[in-house]
PDB file of N, CA and C in Angstrom:
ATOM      1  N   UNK A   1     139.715 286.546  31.144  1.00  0.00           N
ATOM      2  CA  UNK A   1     141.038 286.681  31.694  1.00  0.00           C
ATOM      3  C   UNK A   1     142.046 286.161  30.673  1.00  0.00           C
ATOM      4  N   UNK A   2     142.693 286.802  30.303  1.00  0.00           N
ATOM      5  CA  UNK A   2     144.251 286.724  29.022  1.00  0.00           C
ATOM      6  C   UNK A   2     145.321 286.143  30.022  1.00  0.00           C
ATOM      7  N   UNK A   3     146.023 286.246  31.648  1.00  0.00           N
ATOM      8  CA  UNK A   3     146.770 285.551  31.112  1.00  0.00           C
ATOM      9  C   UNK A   3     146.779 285.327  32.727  1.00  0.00           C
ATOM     10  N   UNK A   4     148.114 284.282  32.659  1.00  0.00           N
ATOM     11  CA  UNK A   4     148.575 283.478  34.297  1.00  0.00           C
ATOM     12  C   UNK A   4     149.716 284.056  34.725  1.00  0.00           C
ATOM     13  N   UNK A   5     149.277 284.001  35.723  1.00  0.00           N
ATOM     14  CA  UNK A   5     150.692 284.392  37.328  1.00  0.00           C
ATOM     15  C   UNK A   5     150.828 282.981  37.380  1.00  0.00           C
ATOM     16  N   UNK A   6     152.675 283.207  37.405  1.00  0.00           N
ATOM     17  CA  UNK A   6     152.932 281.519  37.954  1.00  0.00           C
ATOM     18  C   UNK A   6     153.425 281.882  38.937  1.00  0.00           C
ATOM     19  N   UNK A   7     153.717 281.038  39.806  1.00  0.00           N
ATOM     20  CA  UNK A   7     154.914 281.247  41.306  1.00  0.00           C
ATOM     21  C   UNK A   7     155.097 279.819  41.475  1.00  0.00           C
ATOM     22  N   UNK A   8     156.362 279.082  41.468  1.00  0.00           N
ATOM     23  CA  UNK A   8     156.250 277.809  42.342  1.00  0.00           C
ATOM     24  C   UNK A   8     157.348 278.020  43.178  1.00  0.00           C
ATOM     25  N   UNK A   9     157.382 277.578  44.459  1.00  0.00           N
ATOM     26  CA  UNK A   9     157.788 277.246  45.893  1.00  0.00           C
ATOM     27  C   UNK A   9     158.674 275.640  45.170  1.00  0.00           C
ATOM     28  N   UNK A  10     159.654 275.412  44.916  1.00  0.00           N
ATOM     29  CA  UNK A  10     160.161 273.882  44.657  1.00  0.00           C
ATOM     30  C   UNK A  10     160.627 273.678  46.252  1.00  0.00           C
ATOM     31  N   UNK A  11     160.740 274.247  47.140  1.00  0.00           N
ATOM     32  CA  UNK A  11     161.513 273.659  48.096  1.00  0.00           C
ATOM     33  C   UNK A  11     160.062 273.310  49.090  1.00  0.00           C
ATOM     34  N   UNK A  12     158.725 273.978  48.992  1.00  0.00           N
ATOM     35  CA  UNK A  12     157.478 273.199  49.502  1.00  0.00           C
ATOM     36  C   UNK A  12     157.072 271.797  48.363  1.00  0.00           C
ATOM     37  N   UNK A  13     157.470 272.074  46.691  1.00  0.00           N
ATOM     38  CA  UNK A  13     156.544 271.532  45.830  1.00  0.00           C
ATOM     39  C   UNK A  13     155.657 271.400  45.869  1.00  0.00           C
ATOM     40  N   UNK A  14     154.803 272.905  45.536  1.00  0.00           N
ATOM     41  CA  UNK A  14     153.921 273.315  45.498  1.00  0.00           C
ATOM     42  C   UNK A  14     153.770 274.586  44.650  1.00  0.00           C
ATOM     43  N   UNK A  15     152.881 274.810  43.624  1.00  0.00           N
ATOM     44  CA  UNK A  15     152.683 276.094  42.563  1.00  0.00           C
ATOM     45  C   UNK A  15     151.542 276.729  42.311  1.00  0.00           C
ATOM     46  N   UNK A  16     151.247 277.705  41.926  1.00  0.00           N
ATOM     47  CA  UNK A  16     149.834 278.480  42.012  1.00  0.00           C
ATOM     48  C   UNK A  16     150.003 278.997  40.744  1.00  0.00           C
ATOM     49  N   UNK A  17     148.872 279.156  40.311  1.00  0.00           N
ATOM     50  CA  UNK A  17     148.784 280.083  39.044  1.00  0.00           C
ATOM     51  C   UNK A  17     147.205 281.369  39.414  1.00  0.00           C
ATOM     52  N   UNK A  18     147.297 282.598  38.877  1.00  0.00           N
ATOM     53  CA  UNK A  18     145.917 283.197  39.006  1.00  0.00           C
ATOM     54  C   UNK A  18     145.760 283.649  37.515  1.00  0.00           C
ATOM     55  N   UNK A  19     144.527 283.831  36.852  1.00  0.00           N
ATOM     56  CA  UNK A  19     143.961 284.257  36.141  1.00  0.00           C
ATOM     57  C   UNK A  19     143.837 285.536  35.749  1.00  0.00           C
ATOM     58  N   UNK A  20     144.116 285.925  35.086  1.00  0.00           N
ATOM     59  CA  UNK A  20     144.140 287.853  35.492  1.00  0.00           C
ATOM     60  C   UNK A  20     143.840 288.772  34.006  1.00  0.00           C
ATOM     61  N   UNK A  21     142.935 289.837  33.812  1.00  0.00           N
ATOM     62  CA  UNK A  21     143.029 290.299  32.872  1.00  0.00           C
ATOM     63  C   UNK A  21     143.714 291.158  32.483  1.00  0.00           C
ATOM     64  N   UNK A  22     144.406 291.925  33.259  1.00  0.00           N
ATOM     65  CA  UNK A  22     145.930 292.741  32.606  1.00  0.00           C
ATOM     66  C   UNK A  22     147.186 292.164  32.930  1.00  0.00           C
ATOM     67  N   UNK A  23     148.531 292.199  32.935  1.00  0.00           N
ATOM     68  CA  UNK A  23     149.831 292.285  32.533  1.00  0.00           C
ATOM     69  C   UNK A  23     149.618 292.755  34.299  1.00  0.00           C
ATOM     70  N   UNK A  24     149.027 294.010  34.749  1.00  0.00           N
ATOM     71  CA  UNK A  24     149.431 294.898  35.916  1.00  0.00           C
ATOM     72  C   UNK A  24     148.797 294.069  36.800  1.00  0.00           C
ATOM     73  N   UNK A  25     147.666 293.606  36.619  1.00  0.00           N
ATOM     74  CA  UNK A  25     146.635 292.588  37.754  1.00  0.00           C
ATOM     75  C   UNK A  25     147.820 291.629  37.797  1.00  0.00           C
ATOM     76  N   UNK A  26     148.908 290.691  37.164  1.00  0.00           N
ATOM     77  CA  UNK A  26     149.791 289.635  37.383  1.00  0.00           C
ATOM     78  C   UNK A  26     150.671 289.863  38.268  1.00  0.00           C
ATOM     79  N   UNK A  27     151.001 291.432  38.459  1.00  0.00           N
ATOM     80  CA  UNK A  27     152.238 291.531  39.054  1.00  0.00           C
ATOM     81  C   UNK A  27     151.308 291.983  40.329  1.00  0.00           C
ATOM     82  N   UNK A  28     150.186 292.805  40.614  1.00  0.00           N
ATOM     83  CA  UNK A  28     149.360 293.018  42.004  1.00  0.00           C
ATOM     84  C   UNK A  28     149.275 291.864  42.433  1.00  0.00           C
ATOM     85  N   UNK A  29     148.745 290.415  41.711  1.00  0.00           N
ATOM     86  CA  UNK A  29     148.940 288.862  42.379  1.00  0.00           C
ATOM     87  C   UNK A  29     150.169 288.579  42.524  1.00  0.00           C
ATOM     88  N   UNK A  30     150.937 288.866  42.247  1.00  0.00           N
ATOM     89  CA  UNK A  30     152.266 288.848  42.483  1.00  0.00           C
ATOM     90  C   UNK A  30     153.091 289.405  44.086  1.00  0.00           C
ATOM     91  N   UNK A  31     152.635 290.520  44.241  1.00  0.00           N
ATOM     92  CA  UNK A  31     152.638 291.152  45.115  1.00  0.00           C
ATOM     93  C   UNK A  31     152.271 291.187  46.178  1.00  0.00           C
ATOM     94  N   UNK A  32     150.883 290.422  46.369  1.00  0.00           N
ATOM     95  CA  UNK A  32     150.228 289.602  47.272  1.00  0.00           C
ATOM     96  C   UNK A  32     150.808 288.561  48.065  1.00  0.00           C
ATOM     97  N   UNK A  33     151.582 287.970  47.292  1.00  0.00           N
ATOM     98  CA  UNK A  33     151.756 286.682  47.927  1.00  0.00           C
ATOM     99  C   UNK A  33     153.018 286.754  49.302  1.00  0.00           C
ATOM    100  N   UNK A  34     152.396 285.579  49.801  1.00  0.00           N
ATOM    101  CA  UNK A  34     153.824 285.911  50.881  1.00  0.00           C
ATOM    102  C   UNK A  34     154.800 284.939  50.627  1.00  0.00           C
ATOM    103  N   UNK A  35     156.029 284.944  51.506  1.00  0.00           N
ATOM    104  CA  UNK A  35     157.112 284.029  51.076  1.00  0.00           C
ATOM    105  C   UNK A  35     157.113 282.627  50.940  1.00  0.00           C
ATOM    106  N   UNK A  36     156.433 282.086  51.507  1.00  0.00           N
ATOM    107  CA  UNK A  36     155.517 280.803  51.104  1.00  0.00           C
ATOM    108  C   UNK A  36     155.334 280.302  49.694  1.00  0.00           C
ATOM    109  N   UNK A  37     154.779 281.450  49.197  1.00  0.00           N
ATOM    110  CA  UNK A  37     154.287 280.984  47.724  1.00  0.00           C
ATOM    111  C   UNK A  37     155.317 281.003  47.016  1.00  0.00           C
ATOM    112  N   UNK A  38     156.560 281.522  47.328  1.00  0.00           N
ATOM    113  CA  UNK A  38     157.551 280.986  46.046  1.00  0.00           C
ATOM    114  C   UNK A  38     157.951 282.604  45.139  1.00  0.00           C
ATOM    115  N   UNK A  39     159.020 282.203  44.391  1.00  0.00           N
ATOM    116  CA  UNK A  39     159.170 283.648  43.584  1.00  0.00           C
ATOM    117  C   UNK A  39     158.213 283.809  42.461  1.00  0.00           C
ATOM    118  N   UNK A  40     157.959 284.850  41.928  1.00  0.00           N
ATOM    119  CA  UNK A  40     157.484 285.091  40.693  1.00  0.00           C
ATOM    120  C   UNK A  40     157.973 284.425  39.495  1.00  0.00           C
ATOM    121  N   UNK A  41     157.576 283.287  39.317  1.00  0.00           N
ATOM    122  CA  UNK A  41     158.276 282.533  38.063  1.00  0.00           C
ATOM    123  C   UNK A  41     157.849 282.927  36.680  1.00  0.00           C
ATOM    124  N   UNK A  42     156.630 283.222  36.248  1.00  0.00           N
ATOM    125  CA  UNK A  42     156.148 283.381  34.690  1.00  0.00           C
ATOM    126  C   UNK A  42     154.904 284.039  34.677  1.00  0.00           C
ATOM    127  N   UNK A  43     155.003 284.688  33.659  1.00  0.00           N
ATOM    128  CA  UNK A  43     153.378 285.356  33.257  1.00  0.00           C
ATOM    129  C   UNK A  43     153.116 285.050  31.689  1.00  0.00           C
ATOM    130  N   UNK A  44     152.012 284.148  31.451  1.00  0.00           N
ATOM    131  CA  UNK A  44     151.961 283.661  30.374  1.00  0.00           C
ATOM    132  C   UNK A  44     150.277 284.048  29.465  1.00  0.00           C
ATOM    133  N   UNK A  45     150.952 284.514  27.996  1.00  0.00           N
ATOM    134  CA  UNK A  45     149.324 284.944  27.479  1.00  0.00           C
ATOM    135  C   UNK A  45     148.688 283.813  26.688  1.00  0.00           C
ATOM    136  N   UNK A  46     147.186 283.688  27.837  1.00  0.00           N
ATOM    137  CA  UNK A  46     146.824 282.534  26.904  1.00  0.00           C
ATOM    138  C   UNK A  46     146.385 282.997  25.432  1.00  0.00           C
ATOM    139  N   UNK A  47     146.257 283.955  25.009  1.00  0.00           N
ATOM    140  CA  UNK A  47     145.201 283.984  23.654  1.00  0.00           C
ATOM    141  C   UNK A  47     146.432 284.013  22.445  1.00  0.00           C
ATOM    142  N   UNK A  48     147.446 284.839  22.820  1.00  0.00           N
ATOM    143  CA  UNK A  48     148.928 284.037  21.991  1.00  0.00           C
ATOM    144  C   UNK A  48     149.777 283.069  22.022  1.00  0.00           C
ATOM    145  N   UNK A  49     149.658 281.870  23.118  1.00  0.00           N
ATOM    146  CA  UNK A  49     149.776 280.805  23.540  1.00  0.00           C
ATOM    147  C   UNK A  49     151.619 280.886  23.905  1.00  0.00           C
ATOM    148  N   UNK A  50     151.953 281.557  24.705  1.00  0.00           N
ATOM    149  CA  UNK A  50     153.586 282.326  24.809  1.00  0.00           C
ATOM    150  C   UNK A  50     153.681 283.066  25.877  1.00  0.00           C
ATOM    151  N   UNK A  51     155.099 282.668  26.963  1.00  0.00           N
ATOM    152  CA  UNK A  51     154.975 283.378  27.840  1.00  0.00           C
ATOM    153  C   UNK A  51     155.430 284.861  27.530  1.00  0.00           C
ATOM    154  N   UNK A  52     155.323 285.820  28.252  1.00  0.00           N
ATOM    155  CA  UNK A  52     155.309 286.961  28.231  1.00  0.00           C
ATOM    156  C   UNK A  52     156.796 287.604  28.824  1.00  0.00           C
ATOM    157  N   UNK A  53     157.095 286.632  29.709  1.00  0.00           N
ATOM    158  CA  UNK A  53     157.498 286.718  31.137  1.00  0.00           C
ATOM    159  C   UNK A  53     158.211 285.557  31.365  1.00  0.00           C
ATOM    160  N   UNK A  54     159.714 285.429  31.648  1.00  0.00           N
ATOM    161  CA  UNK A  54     159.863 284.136  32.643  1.00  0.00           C
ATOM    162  C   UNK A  54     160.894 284.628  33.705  1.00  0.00           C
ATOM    163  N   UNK A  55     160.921 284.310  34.969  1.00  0.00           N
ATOM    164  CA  UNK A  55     162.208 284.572  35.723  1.00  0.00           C
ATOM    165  C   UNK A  55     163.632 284.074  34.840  1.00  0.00           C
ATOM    166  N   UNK A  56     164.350 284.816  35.609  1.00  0.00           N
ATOM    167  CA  UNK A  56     165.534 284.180  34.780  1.00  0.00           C
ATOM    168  C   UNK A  56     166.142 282.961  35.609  1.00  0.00           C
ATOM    169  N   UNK A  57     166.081 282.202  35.881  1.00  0.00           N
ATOM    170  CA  UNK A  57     166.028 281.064  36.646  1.00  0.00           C
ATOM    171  C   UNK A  57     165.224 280.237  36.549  1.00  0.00           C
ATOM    172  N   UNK A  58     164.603 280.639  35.197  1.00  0.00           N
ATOM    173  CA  UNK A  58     164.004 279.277  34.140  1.00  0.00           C
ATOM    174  C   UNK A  58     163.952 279.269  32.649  1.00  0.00           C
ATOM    175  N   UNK A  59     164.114 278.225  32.323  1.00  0.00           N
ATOM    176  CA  UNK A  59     164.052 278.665  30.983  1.00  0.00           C
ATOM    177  C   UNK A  59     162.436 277.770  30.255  1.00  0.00           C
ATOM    178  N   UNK A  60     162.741 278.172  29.083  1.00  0.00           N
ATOM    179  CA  UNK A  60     161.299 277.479  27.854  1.00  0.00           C
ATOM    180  C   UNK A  60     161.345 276.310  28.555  1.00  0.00           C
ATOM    181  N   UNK A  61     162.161 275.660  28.600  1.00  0.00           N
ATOM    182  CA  UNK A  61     162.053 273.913  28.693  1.00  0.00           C
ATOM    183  C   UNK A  61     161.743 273.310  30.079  1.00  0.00           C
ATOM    184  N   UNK A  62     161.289 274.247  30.736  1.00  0.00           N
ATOM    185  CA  UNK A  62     161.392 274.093  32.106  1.00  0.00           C
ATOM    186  C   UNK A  62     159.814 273.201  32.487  1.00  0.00           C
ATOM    187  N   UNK A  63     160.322 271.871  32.569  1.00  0.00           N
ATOM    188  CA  UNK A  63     158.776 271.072  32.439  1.00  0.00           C
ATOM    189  C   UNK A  63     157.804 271.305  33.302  1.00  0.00           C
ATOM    190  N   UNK A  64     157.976 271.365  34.405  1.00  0.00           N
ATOM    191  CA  UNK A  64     157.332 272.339  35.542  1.00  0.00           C
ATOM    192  C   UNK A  64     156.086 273.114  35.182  1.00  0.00           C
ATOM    193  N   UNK A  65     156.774 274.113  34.703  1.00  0.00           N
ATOM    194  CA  UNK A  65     156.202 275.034  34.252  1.00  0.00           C
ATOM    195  C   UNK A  65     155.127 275.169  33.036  1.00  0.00           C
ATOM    196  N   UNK A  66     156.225 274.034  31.988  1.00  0.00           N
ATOM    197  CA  UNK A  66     154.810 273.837  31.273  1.00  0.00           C
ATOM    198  C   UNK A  66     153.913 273.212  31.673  1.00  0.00           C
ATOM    199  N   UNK A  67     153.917 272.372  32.514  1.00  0.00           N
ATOM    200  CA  UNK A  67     152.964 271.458  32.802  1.00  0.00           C
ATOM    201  C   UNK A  67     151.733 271.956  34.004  1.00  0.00           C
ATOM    202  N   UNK A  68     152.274 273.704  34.381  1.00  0.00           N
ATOM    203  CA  UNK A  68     151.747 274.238  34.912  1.00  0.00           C
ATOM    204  C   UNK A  68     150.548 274.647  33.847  1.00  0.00           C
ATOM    205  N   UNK A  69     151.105 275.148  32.852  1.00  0.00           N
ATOM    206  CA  UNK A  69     150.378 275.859  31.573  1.00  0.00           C
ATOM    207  C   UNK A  69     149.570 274.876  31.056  1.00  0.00           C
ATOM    208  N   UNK A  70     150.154 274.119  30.481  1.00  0.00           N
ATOM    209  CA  UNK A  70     149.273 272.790  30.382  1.00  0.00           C
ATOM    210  C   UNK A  70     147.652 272.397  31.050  1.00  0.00           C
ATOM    211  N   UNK A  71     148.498 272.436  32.300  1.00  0.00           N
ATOM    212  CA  UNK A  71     146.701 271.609  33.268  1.00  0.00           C
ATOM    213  C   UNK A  71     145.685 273.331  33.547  1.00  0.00           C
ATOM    214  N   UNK A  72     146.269 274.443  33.603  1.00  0.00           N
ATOM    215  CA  UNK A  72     145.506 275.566  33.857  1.00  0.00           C
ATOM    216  C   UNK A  72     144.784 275.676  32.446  1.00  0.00           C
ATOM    217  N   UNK A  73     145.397 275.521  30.802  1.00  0.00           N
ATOM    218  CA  UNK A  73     144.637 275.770  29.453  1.00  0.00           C
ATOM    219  C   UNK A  73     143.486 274.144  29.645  1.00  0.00           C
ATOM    220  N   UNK A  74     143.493 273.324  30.629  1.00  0.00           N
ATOM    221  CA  UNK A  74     142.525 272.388  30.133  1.00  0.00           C
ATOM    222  C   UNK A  74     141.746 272.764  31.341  1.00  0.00           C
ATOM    223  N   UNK A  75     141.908 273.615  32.118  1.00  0.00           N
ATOM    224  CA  UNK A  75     141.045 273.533  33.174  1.00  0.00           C
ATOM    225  C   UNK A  75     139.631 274.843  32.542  1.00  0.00           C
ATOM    226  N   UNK A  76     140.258 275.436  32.320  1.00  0.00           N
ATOM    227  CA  UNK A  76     140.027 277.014  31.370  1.00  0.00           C
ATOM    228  C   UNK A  76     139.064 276.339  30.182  1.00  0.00           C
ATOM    229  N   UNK A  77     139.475 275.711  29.800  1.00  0.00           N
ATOM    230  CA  UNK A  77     139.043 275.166  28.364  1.00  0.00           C
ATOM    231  C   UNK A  77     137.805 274.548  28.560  1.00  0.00           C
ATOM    232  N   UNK A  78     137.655 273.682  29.641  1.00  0.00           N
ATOM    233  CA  UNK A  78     136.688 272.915  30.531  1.00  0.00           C
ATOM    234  C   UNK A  78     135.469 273.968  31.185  1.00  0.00           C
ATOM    235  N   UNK A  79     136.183 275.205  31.587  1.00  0.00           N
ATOM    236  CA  UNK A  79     135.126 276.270  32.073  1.00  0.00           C
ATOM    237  C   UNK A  79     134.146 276.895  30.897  1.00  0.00           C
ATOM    238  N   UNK A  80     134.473 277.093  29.497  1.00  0.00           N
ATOM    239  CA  UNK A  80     134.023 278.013  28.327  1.00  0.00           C
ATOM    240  C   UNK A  80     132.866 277.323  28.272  1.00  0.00           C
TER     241      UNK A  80
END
C-alpha cells in the first residue's frame, strides 16, 4: 500500500488514516465515511515521503497532521 487517507474530526478529536494502494482506493475510503469521521483532510505518498493532497484548510505545518504521518510511517515500518 503507497499511500494514506487522512480525515480528522477536530471537533470529536479524533483522526483515521487507511492504507490504500491507488490515489482512487483514497478517495473510495473517502467516500465511505460518514459525517462523524471528519472531512477529507490529506492523501499522502509514502514511497515519496510528500503529501499528494491537502484540504485547503490546512497547510504543510499543520502538526496534526504530521504527527498523523509520523505515528502511521512507524507503525508501517514496524509491520515490514
Amino acid at each position: 500500500m503507497r499511500y494514506l487517507a487522512i480525515n480528522i474530526n477536530y471537533e470529536l478529536d479524533q483522526d483515521w488514516y487507511c492504507k490504500c494502494a491507488t490515489v482512487l482506493d483514497c478517495y473510495s475510503y473517502f467516500d465511505s465515511l460518514g459525517p462523524g469521521h471528519g472531512p477529507r483532510t490529506a492523501i499522502y505518498d509514502i514511497e515519496m515521503n510528500t503529501y499528494l493532497w491537502i484540504d485547503d484548510s490546512h497547510v504543510r505545518t499543520d502538526q496534526r497532521l504530521n504527527g498523523i504521518v509520523y505515528d502511521a510511517m512507524k507503525k508501517i515500518s514496524s509491520q515490514i
